[in-house]
C-alpha atoms as a PDB file:
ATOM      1  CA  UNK A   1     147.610  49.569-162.865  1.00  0.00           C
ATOM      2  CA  UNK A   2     146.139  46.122-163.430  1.00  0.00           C
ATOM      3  CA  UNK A   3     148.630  43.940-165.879  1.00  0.00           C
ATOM      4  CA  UNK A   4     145.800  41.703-167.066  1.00  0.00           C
ATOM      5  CA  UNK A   5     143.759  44.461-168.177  1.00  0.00           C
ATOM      6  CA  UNK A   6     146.678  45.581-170.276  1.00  0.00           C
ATOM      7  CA  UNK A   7     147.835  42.775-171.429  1.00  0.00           C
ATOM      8  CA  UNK A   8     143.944  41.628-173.304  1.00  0.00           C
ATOM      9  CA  UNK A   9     144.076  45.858-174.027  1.00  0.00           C
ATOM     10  CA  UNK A  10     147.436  45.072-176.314  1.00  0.00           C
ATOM     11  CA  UNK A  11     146.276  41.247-177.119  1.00  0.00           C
ATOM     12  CA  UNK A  12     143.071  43.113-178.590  1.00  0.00           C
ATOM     13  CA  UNK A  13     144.734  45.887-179.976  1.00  0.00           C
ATOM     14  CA  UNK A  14     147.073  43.475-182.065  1.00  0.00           C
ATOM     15  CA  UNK A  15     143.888  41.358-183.254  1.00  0.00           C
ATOM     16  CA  UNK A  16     142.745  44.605-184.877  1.00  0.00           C
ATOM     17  CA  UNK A  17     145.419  45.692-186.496  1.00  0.00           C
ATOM     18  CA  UNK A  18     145.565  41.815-187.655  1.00  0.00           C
ATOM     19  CA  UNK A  19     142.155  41.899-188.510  1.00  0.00           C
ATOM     20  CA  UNK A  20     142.369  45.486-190.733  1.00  0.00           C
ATOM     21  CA  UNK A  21     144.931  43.873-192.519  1.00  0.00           C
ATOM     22  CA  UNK A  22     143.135  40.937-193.214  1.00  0.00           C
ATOM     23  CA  UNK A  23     140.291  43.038-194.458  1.00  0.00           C
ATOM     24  CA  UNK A  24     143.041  45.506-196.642  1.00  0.00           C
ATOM     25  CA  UNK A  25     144.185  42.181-198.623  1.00  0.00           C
ATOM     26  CA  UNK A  26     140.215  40.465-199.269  1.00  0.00           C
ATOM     27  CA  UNK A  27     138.904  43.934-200.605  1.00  0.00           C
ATOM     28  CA  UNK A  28     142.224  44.405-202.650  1.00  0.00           C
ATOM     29  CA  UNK A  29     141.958  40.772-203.840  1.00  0.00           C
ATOM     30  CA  UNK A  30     137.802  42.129-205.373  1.00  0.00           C
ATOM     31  CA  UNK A  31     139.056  45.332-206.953  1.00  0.00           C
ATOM     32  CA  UNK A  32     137.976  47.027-203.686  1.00  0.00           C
ATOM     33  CA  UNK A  33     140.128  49.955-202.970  1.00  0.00           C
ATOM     34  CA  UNK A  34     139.966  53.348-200.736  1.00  0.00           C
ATOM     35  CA  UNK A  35     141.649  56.309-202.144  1.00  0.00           C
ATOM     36  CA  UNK A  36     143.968  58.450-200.291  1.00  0.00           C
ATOM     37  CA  UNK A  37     141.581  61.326-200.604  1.00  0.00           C
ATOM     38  CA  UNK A  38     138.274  59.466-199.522  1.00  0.00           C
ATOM     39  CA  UNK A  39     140.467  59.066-196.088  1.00  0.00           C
ATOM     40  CA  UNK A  40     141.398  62.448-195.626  1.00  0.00           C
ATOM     41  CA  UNK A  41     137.459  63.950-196.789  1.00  0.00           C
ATOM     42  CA  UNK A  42     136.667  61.369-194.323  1.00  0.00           C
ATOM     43  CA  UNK A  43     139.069  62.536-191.244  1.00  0.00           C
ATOM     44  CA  UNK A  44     138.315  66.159-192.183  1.00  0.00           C
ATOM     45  CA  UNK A  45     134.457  65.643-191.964  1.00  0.00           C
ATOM     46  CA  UNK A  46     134.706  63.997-188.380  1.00  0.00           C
ATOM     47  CA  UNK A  47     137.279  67.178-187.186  1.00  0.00           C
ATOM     48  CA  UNK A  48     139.507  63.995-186.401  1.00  0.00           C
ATOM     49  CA  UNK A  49     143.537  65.066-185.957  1.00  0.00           C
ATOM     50  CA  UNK A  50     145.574  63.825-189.665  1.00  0.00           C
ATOM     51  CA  UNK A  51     147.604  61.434-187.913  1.00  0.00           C
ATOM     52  CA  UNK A  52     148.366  58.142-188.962  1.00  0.00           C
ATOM     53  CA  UNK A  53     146.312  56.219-186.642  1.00  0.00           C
ATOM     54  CA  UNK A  54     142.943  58.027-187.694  1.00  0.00           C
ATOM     55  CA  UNK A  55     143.701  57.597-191.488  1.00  0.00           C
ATOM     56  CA  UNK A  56     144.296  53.575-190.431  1.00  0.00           C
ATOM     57  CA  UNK A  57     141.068  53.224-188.898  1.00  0.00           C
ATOM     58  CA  UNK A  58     139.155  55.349-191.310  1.00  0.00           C
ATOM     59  CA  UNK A  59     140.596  53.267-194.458  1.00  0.00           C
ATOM     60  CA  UNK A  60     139.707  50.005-192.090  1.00  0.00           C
ATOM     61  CA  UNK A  61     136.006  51.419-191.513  1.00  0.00           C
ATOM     62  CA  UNK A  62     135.743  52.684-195.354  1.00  0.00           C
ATOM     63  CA  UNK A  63     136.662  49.091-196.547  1.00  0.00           C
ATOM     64  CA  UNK A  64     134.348  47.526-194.630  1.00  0.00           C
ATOM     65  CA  UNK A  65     131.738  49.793-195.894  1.00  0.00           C
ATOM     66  CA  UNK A  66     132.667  49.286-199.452  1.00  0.00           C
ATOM     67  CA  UNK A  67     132.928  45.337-198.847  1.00  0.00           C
ATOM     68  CA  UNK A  68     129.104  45.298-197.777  1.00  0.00           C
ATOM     69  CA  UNK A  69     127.191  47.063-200.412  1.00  0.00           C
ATOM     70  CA  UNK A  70     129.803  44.694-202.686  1.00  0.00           C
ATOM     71  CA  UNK A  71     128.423  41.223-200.807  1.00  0.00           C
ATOM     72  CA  UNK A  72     124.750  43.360-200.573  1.00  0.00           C
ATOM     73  CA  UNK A  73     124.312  43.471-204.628  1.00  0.00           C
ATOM     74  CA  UNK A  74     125.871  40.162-205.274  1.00  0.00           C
ATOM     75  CA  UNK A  75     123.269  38.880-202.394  1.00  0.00           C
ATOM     76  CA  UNK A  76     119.346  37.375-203.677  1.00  0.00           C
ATOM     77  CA  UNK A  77     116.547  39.444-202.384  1.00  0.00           C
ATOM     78  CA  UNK A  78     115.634  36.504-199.812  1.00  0.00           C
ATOM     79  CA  UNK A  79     117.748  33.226-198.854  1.00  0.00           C
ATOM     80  CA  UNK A  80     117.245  31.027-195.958  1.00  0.00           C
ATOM     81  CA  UNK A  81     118.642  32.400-192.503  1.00  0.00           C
ATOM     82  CA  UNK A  82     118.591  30.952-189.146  1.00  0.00           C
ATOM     83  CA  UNK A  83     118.098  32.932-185.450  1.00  0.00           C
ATOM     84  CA  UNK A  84     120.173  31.493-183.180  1.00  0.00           C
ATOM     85  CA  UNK A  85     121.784  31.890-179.637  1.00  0.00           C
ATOM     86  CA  UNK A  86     125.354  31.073-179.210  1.00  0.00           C
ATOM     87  CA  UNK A  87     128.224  30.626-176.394  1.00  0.00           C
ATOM     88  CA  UNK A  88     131.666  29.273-176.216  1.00  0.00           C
ATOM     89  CA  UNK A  89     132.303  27.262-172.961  1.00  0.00           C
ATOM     90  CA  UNK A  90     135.581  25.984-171.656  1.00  0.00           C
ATOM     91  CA  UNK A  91     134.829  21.780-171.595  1.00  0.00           C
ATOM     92  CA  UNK A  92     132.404  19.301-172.320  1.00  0.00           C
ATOM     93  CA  UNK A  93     131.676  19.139-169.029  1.00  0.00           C
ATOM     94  CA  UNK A  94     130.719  22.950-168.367  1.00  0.00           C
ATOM     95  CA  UNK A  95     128.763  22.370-171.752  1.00  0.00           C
ATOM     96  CA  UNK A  96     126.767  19.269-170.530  1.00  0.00           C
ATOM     97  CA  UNK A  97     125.600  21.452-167.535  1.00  0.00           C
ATOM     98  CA  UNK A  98     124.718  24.354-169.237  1.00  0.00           C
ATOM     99  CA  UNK A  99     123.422  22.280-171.463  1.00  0.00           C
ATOM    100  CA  UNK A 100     120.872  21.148-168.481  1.00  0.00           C
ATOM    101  CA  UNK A 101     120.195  24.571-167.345  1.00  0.00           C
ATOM    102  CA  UNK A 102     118.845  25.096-170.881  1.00  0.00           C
ATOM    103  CA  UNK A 103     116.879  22.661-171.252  1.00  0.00           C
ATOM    104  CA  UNK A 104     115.413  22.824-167.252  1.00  0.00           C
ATOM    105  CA  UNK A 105     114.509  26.613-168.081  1.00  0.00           C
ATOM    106  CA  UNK A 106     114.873  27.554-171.400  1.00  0.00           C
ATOM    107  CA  UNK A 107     117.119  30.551-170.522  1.00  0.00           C
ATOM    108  CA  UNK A 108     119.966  31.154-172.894  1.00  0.00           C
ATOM    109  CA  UNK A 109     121.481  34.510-172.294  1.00  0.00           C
ATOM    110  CA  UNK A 110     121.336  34.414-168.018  1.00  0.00           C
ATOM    111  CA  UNK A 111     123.630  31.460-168.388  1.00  0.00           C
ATOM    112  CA  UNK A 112     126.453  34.016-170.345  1.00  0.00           C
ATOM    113  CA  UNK A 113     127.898  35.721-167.661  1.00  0.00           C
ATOM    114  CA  UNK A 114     128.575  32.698-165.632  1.00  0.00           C
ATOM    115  CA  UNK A 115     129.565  30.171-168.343  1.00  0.00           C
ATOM    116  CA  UNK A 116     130.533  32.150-171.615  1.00  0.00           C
ATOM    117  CA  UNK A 117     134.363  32.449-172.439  1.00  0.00           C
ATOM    118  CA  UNK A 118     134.293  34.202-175.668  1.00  0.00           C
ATOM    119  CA  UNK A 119     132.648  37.938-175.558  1.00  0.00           C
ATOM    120  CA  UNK A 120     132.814  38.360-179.155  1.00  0.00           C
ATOM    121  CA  UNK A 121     130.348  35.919-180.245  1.00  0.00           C
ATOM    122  CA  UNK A 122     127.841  35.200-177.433  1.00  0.00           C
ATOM    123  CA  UNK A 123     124.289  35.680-176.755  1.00  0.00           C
ATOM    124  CA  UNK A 124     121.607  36.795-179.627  1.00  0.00           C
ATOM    125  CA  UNK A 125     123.184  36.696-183.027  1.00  0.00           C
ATOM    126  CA  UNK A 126     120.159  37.630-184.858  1.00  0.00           C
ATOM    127  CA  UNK A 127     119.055  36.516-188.002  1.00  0.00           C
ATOM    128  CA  UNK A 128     122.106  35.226-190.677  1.00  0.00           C
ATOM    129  CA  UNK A 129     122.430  32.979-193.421  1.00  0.00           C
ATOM    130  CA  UNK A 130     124.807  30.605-193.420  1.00  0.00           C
ATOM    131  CA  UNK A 131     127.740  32.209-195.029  1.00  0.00           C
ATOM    132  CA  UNK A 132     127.551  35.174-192.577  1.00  0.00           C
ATOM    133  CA  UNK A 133     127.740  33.015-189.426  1.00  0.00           C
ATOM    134  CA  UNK A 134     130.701  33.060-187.319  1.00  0.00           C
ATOM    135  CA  UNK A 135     132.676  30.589-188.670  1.00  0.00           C
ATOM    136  CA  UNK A 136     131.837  27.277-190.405  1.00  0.00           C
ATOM    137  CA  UNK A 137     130.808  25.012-187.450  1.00  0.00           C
ATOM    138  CA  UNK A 138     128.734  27.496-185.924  1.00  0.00           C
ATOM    139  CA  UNK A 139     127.016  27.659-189.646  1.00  0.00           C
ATOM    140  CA  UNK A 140     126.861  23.909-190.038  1.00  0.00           C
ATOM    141  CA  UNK A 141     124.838  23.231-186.931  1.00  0.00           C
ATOM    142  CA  UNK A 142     122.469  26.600-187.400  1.00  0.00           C
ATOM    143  CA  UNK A 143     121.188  24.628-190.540  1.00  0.00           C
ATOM    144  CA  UNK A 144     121.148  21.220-189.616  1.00  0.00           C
ATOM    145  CA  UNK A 145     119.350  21.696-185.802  1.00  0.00           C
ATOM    146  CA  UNK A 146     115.575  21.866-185.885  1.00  0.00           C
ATOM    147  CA  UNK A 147     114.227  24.822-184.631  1.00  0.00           C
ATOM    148  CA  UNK A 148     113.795  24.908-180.702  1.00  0.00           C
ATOM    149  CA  UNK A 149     116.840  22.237-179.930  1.00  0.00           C
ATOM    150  CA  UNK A 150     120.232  23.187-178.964  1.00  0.00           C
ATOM    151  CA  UNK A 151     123.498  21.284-178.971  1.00  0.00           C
ATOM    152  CA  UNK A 152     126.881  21.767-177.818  1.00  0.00           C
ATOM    153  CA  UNK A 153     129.975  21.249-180.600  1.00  0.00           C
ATOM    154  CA  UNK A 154     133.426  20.669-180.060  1.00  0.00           C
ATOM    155  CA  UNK A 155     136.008  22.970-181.764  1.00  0.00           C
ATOM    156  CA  UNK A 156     139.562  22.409-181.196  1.00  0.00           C
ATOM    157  CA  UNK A 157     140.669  26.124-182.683  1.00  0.00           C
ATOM    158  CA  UNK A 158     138.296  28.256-180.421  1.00  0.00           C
ATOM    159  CA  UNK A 159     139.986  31.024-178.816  1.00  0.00           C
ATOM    160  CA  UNK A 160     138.249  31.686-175.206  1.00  0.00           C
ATOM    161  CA  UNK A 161     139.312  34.047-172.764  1.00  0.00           C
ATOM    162  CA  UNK A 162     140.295  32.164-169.501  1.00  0.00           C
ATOM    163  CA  UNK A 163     142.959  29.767-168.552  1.00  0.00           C
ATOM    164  CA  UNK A 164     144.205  27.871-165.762  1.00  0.00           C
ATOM    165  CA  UNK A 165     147.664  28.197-164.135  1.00  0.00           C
ATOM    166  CA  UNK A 166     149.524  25.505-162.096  1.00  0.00           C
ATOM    167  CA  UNK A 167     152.293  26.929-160.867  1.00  0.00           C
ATOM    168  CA  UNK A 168     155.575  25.730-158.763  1.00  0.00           C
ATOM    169  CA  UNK A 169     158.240  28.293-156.842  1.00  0.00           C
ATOM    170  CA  UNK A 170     161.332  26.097-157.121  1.00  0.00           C
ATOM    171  CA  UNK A 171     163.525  29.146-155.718  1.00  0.00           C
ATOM    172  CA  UNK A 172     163.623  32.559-154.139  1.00  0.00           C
ATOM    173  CA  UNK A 173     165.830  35.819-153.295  1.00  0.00           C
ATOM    174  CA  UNK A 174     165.140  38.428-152.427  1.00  0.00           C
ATOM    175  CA  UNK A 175     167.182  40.691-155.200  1.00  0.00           C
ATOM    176  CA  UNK A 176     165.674  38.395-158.237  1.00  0.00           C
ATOM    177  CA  UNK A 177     162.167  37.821-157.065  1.00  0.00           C
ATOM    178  CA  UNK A 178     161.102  33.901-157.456  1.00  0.00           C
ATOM    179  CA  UNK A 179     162.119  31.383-160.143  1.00  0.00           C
ATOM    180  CA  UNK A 180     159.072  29.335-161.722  1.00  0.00           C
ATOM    181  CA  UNK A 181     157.668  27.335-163.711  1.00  0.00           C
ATOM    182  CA  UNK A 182     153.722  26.934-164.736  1.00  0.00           C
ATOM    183  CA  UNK A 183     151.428  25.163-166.939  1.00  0.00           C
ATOM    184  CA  UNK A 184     148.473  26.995-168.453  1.00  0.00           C
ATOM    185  CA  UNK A 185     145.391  25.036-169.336  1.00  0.00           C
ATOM    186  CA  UNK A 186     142.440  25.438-171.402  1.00  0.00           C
ATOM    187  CA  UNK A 187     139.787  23.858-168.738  1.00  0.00           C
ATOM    188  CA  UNK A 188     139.181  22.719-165.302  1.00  0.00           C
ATOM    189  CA  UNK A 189     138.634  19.627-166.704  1.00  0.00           C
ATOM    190  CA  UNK A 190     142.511  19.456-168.211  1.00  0.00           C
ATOM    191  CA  UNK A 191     143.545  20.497-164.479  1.00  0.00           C
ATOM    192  CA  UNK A 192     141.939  17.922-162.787  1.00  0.00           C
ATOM    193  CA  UNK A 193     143.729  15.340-165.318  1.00  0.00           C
ATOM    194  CA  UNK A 194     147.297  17.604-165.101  1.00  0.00           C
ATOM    195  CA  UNK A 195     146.638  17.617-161.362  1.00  0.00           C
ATOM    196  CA  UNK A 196     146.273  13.675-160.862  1.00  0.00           C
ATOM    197  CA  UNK A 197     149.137  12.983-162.978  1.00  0.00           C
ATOM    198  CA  UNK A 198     151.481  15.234-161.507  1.00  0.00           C
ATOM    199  CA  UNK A 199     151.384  12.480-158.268  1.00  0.00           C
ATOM    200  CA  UNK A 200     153.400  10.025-160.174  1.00  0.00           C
ATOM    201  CA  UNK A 201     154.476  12.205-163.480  1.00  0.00           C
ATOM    202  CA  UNK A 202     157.241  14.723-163.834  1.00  0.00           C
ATOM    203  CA  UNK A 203     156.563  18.408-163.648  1.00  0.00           C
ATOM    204  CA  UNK A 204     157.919  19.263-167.099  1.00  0.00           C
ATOM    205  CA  UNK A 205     157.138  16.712-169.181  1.00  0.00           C
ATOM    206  CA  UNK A 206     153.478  17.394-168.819  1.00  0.00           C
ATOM    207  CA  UNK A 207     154.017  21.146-169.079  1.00  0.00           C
ATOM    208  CA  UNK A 208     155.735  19.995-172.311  1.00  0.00           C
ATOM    209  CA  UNK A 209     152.340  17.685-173.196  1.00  0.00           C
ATOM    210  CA  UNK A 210     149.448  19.963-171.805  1.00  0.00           C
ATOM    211  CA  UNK A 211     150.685  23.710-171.219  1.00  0.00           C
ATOM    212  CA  UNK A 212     149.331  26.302-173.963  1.00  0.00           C
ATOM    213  CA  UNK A 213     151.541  29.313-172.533  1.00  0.00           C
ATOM    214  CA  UNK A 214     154.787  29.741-174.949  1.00  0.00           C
ATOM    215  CA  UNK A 215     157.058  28.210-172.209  1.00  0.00           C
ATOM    216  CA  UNK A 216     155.622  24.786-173.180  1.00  0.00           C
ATOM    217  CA  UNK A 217     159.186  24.039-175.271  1.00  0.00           C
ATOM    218  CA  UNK A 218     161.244  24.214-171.963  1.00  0.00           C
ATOM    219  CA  UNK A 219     158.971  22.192-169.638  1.00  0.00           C
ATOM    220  CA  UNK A 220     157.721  25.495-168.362  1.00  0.00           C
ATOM    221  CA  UNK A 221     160.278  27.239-167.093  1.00  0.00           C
ATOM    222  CA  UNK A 222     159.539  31.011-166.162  1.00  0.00           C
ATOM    223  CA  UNK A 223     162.930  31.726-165.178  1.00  0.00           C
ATOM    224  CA  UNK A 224     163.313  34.625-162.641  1.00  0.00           C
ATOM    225  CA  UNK A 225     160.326  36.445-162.211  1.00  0.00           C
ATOM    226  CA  UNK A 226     159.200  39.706-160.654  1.00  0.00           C
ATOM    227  CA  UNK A 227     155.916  41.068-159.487  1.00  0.00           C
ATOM    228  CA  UNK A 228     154.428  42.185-163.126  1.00  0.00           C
ATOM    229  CA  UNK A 229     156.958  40.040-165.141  1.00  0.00           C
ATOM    230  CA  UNK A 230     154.061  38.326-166.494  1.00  0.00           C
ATOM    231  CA  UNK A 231     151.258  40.847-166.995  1.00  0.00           C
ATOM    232  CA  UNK A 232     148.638  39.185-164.533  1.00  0.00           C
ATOM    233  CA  UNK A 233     147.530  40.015-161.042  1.00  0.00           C
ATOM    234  CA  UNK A 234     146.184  36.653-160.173  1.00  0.00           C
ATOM    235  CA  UNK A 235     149.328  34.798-161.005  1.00  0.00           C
ATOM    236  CA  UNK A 236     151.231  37.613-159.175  1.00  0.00           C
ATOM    237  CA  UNK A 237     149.348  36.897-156.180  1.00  0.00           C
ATOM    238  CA  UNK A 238     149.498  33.211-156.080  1.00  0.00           C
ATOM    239  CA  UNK A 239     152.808  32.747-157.309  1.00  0.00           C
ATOM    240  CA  UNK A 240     154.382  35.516-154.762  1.00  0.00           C
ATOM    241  CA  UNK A 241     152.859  33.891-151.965  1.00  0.00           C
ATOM    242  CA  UNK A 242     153.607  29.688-152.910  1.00  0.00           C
ATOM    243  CA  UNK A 243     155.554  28.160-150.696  1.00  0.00           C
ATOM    244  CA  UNK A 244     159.134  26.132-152.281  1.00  0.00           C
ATOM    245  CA  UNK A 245     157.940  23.363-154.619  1.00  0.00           C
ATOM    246  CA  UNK A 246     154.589  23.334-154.126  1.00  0.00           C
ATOM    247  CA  UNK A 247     152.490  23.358-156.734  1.00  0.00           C
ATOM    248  CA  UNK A 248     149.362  25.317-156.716  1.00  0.00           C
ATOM    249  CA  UNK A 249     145.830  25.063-156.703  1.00  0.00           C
ATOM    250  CA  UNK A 250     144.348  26.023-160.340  1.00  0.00           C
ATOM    251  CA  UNK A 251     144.679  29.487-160.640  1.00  0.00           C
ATOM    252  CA  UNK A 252     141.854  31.058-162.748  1.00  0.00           C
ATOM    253  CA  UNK A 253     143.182  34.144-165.026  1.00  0.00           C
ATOM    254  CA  UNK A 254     140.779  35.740-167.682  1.00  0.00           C
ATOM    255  CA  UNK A 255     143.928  37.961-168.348  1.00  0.00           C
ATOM    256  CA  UNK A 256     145.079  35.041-170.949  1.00  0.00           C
ATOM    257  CA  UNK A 257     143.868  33.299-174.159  1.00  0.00           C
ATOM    258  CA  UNK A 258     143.635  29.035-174.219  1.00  0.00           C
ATOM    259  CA  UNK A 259     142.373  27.569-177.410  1.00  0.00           C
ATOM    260  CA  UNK A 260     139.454  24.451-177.568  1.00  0.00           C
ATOM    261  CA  UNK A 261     136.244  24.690-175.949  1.00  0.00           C
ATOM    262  CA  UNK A 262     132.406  23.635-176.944  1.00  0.00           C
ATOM    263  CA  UNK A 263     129.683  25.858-178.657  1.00  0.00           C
ATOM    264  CA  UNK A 264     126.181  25.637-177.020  1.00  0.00           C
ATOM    265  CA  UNK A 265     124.185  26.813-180.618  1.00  0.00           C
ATOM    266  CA  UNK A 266     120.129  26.958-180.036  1.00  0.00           C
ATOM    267  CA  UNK A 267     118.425  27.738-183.114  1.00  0.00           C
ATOM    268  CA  UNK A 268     115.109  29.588-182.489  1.00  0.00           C
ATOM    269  CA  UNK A 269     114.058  29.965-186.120  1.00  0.00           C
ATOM    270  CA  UNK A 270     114.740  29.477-189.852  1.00  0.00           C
ATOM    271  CA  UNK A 271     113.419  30.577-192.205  1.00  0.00           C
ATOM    272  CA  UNK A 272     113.595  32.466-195.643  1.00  0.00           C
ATOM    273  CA  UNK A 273     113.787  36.273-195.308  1.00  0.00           C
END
């Protein structure tokens, strides 16, 4: 099996169930409830089993439903919406090229496979007002960009799916596996910096200062590791293979989650609809 494709399988999972919940407590919070009974009509009509799991995702789906035609009569007839194009890219230096690429030949969505880092808001979004963009930055610049221009904005909470591993073998046996320690960055542009300051700084306090894996608070320290220890193929592979106390070349993993990257937002129209 591959342990980054289970690992984002349980990361996405748990955003879900996060997500439901979140959902539960805003339609609770408007007097927006589904009945025990509108679940099971609504299992029993799709011949799904009575399980737990079905009646979750059924009361999540119902919700949503009932949250819509809420927002839907509350809504005017016509308000002003924008059609934009969207990506989340890992620097501002990856952002000033694609930037480039845009502007040399006006082709948004061929740059996504190569550059985007965030699957669940890229390409086309369609027409939206405001409120219903993405979040609030995305929305700001969507109304304030003239048609036909596109920008690149910085925000420091993005989640993106990719990271960058530097990682150091400080010992090895052959019973225990390998004892490491890594640094996971957001960017190839934080390696580079990481990488140059490594030749005169020590190991753990910049894991302490840059590293966005949870073994930041002890200068990260892995411990003892086996093959699989930490869910991902590519660090396996590297790590396995390192040489004592040698750090590695960046090791790219879209197995993991980094926070902080740029939006590229092109707005191709506004209007009111």
């Amino acid at each position: 099996y591959d342990p980054g494709q289970i690992n984002y399988m349980v990361g996405f999972a748990a955003s879900q169930i996060v997500q439901n919940e979140l959902i539960r407590q805003g339609a609770n919070s408007l007097g927006i409830y589904v009945t025990d009974h509108e679940v099971k009509e609504t299992v029993k009509e799709n011949n799904l089993p009575d399980k737990k799991v079905y009646q979750d995702i059924i009361r999540a789906s119902l919700l949503k439903e009932k949250l819509l035609e809420y927002f839907e009569i509350l809504l005017p007839d016509t308000m002003e919406q924008a059609h934009i194009q969207a990506m989340l890219v890992e620097s501002i230096q990856v952002a000033n090229e694609v930037l480039a690429k845009i502007e040399s030949s006006g082709d948004f969505t061929s740059l996504l496979g190569e550059y985007s880092c965030q699957p669940q808001i890229q390409g086309d979004l369609g027409w939206l007002p405001q409120e219903l963009m993405p979040n609030t930055l995305i929305g700001e610049a969507a109304f304030s960009l003239e048609p036909g221009k596109v920008d690149k904005i910085y925000d420091k909470t993005a989640s993106k799916d990719i990271g960058y591993w530097l990682i150091e073998v400080t010992d090895k046996d052959d019973e225990k596996g390998i004892n490491a320690r890594a640094i996971l960055l957001g960017s190839m542009e934080e390696v580079d910096e990481v990488k140059t300051r490594l030749a005169s700084e020590n190991f753990t306090a910049l894991a302490e200062e840059y590293s966005q894996h949870e073994s930041k608070a002890k200068g990260g320290e892995l411990g003892w590791l086996k093959q699989g220890d930490m869910n991902s193929g590519v660090f396996d592979e590297v790590a396995f293979s390192l040489p004592l106390n040698e750090v590695s070349d960046p090791v790219q993993d879209k197995s993991v989650q980094t926070t902080g990257g740029y939006w590229i937002i092109k707005v191709i129209a506004r209007e009111d609809r």
